[in-house]
N, C-alpha and C. Protein backbone atom coordinates (compact mmCIF):
# COMPACT_ATOMS: atom_id res chain seq x y z
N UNK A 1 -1.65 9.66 -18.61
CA UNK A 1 -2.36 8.45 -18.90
C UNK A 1 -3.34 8.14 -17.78
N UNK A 2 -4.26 7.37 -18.15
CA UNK A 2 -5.36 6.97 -17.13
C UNK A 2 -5.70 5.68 -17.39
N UNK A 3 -6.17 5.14 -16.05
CA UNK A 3 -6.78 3.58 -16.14
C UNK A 3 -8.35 3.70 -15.86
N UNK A 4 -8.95 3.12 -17.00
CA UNK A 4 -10.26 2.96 -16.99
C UNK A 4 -10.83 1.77 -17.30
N UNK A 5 -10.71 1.22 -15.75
CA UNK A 5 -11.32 0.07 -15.09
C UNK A 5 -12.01 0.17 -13.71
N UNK A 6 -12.65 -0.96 -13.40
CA UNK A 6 -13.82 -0.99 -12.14
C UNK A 6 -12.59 -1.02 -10.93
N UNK A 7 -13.23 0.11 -10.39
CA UNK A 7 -12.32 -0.08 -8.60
C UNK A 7 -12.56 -1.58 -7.81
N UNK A 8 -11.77 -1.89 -7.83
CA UNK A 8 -11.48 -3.23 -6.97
C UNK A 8 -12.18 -3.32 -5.51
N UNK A 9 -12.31 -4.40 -5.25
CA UNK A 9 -13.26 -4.00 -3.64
C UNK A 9 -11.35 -4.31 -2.36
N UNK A 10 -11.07 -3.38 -1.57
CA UNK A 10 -9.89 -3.16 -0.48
C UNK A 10 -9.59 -4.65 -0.38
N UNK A 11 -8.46 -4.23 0.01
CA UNK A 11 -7.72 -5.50 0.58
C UNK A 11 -8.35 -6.21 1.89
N UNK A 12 -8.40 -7.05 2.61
CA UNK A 12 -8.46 -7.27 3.96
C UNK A 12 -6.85 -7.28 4.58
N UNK A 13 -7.03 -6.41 5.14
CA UNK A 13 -5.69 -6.25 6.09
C UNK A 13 -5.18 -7.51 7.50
N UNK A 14 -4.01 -8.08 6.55
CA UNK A 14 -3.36 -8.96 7.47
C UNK A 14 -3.15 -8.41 8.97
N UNK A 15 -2.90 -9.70 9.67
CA UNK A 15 -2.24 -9.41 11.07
C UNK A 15 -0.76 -9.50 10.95
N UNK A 16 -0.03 -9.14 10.27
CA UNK A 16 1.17 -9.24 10.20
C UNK A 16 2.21 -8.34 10.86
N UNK A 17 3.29 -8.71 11.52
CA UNK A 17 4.03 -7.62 12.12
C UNK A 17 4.93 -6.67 10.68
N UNK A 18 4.66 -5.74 10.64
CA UNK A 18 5.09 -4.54 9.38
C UNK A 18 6.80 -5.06 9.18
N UNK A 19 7.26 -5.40 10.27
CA UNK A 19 8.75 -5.38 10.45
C UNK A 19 8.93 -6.65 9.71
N UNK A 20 8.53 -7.80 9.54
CA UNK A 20 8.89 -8.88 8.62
C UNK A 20 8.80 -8.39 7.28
N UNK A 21 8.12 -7.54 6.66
CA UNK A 21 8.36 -6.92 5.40
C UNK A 21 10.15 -6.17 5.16
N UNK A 22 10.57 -6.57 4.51
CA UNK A 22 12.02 -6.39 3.78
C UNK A 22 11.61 -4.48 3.52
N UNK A 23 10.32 -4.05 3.40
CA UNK A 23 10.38 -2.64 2.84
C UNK A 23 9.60 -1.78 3.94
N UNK A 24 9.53 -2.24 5.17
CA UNK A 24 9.03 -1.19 6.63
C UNK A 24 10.05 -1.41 7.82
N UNK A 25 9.62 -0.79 8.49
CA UNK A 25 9.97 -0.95 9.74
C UNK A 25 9.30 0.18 10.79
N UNK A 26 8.77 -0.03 11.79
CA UNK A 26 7.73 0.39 12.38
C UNK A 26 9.05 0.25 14.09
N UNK A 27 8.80 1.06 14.61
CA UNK A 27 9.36 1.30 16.03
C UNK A 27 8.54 1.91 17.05
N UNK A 28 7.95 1.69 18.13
CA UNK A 28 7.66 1.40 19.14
C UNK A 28 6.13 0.95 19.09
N UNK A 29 5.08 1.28 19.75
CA UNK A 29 3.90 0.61 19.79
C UNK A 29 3.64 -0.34 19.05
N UNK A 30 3.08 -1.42 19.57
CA UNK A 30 2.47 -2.84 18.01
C UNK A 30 0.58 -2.64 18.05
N UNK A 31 0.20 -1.00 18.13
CA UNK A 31 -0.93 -1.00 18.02
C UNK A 31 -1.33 -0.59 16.45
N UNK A 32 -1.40 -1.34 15.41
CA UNK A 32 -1.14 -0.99 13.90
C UNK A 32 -2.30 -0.55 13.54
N UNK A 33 -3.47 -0.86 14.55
CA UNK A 33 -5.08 -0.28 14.22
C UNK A 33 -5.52 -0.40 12.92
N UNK A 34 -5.32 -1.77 12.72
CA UNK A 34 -5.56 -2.36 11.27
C UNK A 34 -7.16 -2.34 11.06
N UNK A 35 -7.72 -2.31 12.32
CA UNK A 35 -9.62 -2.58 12.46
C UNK A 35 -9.77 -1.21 11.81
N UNK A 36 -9.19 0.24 12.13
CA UNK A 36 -10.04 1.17 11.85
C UNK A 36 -9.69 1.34 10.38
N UNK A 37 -8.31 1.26 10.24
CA UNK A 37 -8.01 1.03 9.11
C UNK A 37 -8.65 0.48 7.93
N UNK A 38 -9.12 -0.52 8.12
CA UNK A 38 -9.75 -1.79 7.00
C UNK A 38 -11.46 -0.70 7.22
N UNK A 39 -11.51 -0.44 8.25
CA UNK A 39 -13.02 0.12 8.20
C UNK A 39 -13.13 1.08 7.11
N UNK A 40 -12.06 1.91 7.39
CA UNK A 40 -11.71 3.05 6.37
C UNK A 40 -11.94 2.84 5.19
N UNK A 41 -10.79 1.82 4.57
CA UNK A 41 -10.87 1.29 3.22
C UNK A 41 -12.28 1.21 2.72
N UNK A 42 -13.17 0.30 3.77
CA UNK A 42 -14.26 -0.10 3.01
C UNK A 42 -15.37 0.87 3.29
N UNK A 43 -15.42 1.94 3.78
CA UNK A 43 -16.21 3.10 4.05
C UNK A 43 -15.95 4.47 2.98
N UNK A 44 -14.85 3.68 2.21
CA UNK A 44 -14.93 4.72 0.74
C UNK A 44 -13.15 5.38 0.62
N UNK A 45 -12.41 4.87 1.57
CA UNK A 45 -11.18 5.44 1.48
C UNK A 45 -10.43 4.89 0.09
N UNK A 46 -10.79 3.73 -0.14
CA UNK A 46 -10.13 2.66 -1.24
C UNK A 46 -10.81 2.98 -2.31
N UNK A 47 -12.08 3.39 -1.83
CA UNK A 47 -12.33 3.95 -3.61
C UNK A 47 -12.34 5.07 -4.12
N UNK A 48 -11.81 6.16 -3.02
CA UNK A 48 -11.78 7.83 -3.51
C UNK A 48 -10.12 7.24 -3.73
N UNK A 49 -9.10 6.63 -3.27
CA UNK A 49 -7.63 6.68 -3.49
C UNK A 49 -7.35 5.74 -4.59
N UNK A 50 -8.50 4.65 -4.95
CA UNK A 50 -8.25 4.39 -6.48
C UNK A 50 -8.38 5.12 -7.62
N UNK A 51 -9.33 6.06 -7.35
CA UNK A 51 -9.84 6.50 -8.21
C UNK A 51 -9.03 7.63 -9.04
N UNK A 52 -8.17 8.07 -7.66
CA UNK A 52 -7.24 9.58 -7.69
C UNK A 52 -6.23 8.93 -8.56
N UNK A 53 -5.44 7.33 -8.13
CA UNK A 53 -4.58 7.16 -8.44
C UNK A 53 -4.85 6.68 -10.08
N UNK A 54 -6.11 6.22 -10.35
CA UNK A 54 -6.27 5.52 -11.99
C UNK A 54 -6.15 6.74 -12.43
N UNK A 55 -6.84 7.74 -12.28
CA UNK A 55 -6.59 9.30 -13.35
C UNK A 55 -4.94 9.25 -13.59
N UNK A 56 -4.10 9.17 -12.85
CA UNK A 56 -2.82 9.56 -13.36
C UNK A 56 -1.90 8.14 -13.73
N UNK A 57 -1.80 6.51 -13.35
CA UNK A 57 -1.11 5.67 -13.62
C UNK A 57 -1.00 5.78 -14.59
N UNK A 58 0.26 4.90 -14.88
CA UNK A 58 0.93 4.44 -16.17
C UNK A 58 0.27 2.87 -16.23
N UNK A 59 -0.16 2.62 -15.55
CA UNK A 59 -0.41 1.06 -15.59
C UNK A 59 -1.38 1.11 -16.79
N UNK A 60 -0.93 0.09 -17.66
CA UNK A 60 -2.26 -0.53 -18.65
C UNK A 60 -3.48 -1.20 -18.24
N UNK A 61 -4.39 -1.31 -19.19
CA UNK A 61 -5.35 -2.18 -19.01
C UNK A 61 -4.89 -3.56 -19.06
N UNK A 62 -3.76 -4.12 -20.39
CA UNK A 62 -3.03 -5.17 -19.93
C UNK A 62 -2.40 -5.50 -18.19
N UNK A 63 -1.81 -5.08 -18.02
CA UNK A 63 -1.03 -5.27 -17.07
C UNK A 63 -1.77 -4.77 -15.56
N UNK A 64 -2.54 -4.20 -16.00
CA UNK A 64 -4.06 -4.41 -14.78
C UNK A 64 -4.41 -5.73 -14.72
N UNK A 65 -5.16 -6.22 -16.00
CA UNK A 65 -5.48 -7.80 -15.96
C UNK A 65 -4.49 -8.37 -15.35
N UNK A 66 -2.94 -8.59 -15.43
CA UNK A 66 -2.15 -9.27 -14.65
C UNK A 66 -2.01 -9.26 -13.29
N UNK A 67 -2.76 -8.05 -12.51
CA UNK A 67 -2.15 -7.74 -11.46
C UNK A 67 -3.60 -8.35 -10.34
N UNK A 68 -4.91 -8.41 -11.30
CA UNK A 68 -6.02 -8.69 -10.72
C UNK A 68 -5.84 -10.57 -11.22
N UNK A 69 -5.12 -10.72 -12.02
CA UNK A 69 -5.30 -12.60 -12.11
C UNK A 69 -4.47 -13.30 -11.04
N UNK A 70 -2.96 -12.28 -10.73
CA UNK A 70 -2.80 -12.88 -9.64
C UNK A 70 -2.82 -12.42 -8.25
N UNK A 71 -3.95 -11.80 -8.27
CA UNK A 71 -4.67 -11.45 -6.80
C UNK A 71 -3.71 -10.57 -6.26
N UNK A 72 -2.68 -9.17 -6.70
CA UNK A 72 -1.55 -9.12 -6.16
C UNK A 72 -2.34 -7.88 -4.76
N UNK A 73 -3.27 -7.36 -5.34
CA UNK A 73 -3.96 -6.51 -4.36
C UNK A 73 -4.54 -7.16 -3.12
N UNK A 74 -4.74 -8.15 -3.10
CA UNK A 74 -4.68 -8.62 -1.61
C UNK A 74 -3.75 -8.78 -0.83
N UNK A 75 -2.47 -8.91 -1.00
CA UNK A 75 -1.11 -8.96 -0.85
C UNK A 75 -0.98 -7.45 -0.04
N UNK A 76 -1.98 -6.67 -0.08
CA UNK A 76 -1.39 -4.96 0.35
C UNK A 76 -1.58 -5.06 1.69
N UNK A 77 -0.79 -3.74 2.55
CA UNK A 77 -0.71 -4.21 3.72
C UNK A 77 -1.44 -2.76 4.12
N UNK A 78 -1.56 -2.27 5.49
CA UNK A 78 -1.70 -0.88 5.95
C UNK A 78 -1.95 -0.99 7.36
N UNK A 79 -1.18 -0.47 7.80
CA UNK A 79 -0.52 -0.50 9.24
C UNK A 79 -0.69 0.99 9.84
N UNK A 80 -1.19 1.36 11.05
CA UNK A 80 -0.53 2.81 11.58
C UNK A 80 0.71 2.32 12.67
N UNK A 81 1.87 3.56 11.76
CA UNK A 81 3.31 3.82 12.77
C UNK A 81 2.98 4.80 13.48
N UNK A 82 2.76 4.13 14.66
CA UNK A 82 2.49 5.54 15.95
C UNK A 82 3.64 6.32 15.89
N UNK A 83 4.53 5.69 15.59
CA UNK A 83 6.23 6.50 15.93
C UNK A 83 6.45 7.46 15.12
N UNK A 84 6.16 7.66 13.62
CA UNK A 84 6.36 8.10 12.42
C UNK A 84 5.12 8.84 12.62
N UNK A 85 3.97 9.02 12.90
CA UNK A 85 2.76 9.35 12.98
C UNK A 85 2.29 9.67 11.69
N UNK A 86 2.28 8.45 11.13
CA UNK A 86 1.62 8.20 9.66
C UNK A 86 1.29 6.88 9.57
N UNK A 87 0.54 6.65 8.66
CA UNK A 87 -0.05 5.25 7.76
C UNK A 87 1.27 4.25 7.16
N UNK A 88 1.75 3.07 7.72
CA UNK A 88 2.80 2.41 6.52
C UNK A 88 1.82 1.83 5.76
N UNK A 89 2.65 1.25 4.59
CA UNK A 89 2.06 -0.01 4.19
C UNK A 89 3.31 -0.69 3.48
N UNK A 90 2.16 -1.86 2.84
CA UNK A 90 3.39 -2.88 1.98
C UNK A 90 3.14 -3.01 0.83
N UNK A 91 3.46 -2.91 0.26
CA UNK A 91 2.77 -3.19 -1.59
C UNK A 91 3.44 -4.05 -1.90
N UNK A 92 2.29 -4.77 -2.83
CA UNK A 92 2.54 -6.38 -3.15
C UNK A 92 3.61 -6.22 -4.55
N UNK A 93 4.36 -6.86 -4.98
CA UNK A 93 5.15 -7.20 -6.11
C UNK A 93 5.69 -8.12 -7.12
N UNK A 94 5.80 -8.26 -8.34
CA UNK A 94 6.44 -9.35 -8.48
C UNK A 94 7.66 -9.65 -8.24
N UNK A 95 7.69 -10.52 -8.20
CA UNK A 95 9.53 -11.08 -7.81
C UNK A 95 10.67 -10.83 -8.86
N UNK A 96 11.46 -11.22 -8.83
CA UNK A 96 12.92 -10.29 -9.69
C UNK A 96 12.87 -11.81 -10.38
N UNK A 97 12.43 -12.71 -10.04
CA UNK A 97 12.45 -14.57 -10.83
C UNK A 97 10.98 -14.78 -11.62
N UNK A 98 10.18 -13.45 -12.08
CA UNK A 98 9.26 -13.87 -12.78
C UNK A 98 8.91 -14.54 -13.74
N UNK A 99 10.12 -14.13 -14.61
CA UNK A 99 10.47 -15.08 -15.81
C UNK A 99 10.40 -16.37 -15.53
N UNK A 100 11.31 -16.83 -15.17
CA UNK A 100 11.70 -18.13 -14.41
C UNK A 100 10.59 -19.29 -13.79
N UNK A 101 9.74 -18.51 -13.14
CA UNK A 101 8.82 -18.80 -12.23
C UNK A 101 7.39 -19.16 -13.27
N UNK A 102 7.34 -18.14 -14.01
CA UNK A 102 6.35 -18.55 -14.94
C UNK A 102 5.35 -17.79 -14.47
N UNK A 103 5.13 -16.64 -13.78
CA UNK A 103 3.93 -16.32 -13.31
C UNK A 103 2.89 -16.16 -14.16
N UNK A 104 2.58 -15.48 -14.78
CA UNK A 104 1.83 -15.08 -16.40
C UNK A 104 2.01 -15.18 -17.45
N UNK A 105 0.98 -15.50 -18.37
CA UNK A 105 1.27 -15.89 -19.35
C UNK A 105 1.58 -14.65 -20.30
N UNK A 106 0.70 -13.57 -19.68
CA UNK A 106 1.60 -12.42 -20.69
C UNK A 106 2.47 -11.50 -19.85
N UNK A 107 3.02 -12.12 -19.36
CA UNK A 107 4.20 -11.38 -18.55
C UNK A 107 5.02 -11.77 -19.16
N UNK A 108 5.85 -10.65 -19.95
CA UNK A 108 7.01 -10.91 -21.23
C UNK A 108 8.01 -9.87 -21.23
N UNK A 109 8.07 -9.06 -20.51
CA UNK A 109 9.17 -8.21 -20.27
C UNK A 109 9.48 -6.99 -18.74
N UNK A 110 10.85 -6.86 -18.74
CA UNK A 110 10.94 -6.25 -17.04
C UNK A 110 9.94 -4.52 -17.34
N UNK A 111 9.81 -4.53 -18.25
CA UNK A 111 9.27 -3.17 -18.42
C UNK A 111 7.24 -3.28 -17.89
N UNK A 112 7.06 -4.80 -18.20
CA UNK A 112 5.62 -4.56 -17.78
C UNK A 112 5.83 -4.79 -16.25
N UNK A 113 7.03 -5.98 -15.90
CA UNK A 113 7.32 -5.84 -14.12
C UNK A 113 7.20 -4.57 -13.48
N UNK A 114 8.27 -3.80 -14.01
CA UNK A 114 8.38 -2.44 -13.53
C UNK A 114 7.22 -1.27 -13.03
N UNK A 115 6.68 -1.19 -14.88
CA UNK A 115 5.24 -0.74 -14.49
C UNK A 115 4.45 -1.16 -13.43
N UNK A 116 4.49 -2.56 -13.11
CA UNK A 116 3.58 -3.06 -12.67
C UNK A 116 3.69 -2.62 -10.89
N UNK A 117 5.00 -3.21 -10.94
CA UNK A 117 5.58 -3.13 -9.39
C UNK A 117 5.60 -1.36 -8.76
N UNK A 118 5.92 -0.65 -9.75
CA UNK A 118 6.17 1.15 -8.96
C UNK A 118 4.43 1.31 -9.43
N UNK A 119 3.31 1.08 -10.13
CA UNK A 119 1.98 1.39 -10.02
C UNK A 119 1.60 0.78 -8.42
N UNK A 120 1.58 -0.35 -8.07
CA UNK A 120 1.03 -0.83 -7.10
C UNK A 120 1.99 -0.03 -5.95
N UNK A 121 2.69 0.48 -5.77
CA UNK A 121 3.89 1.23 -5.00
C UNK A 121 2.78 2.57 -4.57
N UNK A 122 2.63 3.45 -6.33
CA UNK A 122 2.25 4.57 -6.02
C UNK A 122 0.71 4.51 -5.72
N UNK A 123 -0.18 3.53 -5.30
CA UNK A 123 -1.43 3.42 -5.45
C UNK A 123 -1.11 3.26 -4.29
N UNK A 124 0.14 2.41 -3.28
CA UNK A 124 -0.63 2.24 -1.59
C UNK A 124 0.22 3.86 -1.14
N UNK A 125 0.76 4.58 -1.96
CA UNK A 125 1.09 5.63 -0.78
C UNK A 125 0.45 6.78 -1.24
N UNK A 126 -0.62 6.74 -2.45
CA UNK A 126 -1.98 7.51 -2.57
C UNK A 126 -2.83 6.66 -1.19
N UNK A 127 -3.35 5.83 -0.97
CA UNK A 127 -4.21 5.01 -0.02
C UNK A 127 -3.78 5.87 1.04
N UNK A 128 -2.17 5.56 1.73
CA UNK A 128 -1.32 6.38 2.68
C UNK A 128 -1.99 7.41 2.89
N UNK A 129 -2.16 8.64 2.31
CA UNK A 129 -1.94 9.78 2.02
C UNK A 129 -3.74 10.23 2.02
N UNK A 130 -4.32 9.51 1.35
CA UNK A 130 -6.08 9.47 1.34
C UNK A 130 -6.50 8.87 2.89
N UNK A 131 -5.61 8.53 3.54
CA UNK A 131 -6.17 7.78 5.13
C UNK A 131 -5.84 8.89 5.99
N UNK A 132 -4.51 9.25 5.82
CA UNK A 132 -3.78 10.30 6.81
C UNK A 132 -4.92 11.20 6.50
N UNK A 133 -4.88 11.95 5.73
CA UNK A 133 -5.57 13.54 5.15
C UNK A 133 -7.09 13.69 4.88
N UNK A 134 -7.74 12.61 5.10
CA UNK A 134 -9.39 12.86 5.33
C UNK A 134 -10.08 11.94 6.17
N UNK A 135 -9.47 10.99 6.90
CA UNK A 135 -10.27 9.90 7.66
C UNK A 135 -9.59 9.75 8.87
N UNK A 136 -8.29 9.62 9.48
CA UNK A 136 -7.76 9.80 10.57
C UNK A 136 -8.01 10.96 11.16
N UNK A 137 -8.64 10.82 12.42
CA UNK A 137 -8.52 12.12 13.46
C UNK A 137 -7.70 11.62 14.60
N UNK A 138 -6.90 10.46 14.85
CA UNK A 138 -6.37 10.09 15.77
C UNK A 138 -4.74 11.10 15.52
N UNK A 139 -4.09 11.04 17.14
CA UNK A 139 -3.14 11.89 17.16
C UNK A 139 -2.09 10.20 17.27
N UNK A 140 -1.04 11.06 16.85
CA UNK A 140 0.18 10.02 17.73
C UNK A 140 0.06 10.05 19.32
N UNK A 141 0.19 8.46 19.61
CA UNK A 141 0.69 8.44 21.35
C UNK A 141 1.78 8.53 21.86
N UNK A 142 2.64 8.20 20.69
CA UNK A 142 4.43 8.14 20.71
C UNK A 142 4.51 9.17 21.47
N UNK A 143 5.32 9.31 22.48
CA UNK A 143 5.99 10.06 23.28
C UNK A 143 7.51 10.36 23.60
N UNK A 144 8.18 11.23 22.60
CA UNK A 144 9.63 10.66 22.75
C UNK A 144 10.60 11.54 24.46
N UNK A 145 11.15 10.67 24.48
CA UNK A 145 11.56 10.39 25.97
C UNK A 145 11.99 12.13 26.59
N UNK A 146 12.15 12.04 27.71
CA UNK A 146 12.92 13.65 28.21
C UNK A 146 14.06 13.96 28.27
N UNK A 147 15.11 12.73 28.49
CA UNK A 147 16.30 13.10 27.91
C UNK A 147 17.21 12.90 26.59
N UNK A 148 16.14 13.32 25.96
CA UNK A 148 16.80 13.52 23.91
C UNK A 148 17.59 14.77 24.26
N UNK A 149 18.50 14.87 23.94
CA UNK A 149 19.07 16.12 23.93
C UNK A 149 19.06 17.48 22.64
N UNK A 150 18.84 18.35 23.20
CA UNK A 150 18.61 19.30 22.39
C UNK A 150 19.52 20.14 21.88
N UNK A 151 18.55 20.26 20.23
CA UNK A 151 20.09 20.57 19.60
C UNK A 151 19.52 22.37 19.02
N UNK A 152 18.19 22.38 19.36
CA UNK A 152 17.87 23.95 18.79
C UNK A 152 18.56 24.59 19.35
């Protein structure tokens, strides 16, 4: 399946520490280099990794409209883990109380949640993956210590 709709213009990347997210955790440096990052996005990274990811989603054109009415793509995060020496991020979601809450008006079953929530999932770790593999030339600084003991 494919989504054929207009690429969205990137998120602006919060200052947020990665570690208040319930779904990262980032260990040592707090240099997240969100500046080169966001440069990235808007220098064409966000629209070659939308583009990769609309050819293959499951997401509808419905449930696109839902995800652009409530702004959930600004909600995305992208962080570099010096430690991990990769790209995190956060992908935005709806809540498990959508029903309840009333978010949309055509939000009517966990199956469009679902869709909705693992599309926006697999779109920031295409982003991930489109940052690492054609726009980062930076190395990790992480340095892990001299007495790790060795197990080769």
């Amino acid at each position: 399946m494919s989504l054929d709709v207009e690429t969205p213009p990137p998120p602006e990347l919060a200052s947020v520490d990665p570690n208040e997210y319930e779904d990262a955790e980032v260990v040592g440096d707090a240099n997240y280099r969100r500046e080169e990052l966001g440069a990235f996005l808007r220098e064409g990274a966000w629209a070659e990794s939308f583009e990769q990811w609309a050819t293959d989603t499951s997401v509808t054109e419905e449930q696109w409209d839902i995800v652009l009415d409530l702004d959930l793509l600004e909600r995305f995060d992208f962080f570099w883990d010096d430690f991990a020496d990769r790209v995190g991020y956060h992908a935005p979601g709806l809540p498990e109380d959508w029903k309840e809450r009333k978010l949309h008006p055509e939000l009517t079953s966990w199956g469009q949640v679902s869709s909705i929530n693992a599309g926006l999932t697999e779109l920031g770790q295409v982003v991930c993956d489109v940052l690492k593999e054609e726009y980062i030339d930076w190395e990790a600084e992480y340095e892990a210590p001299d007495d790790l003991p060795d197990f080769g």
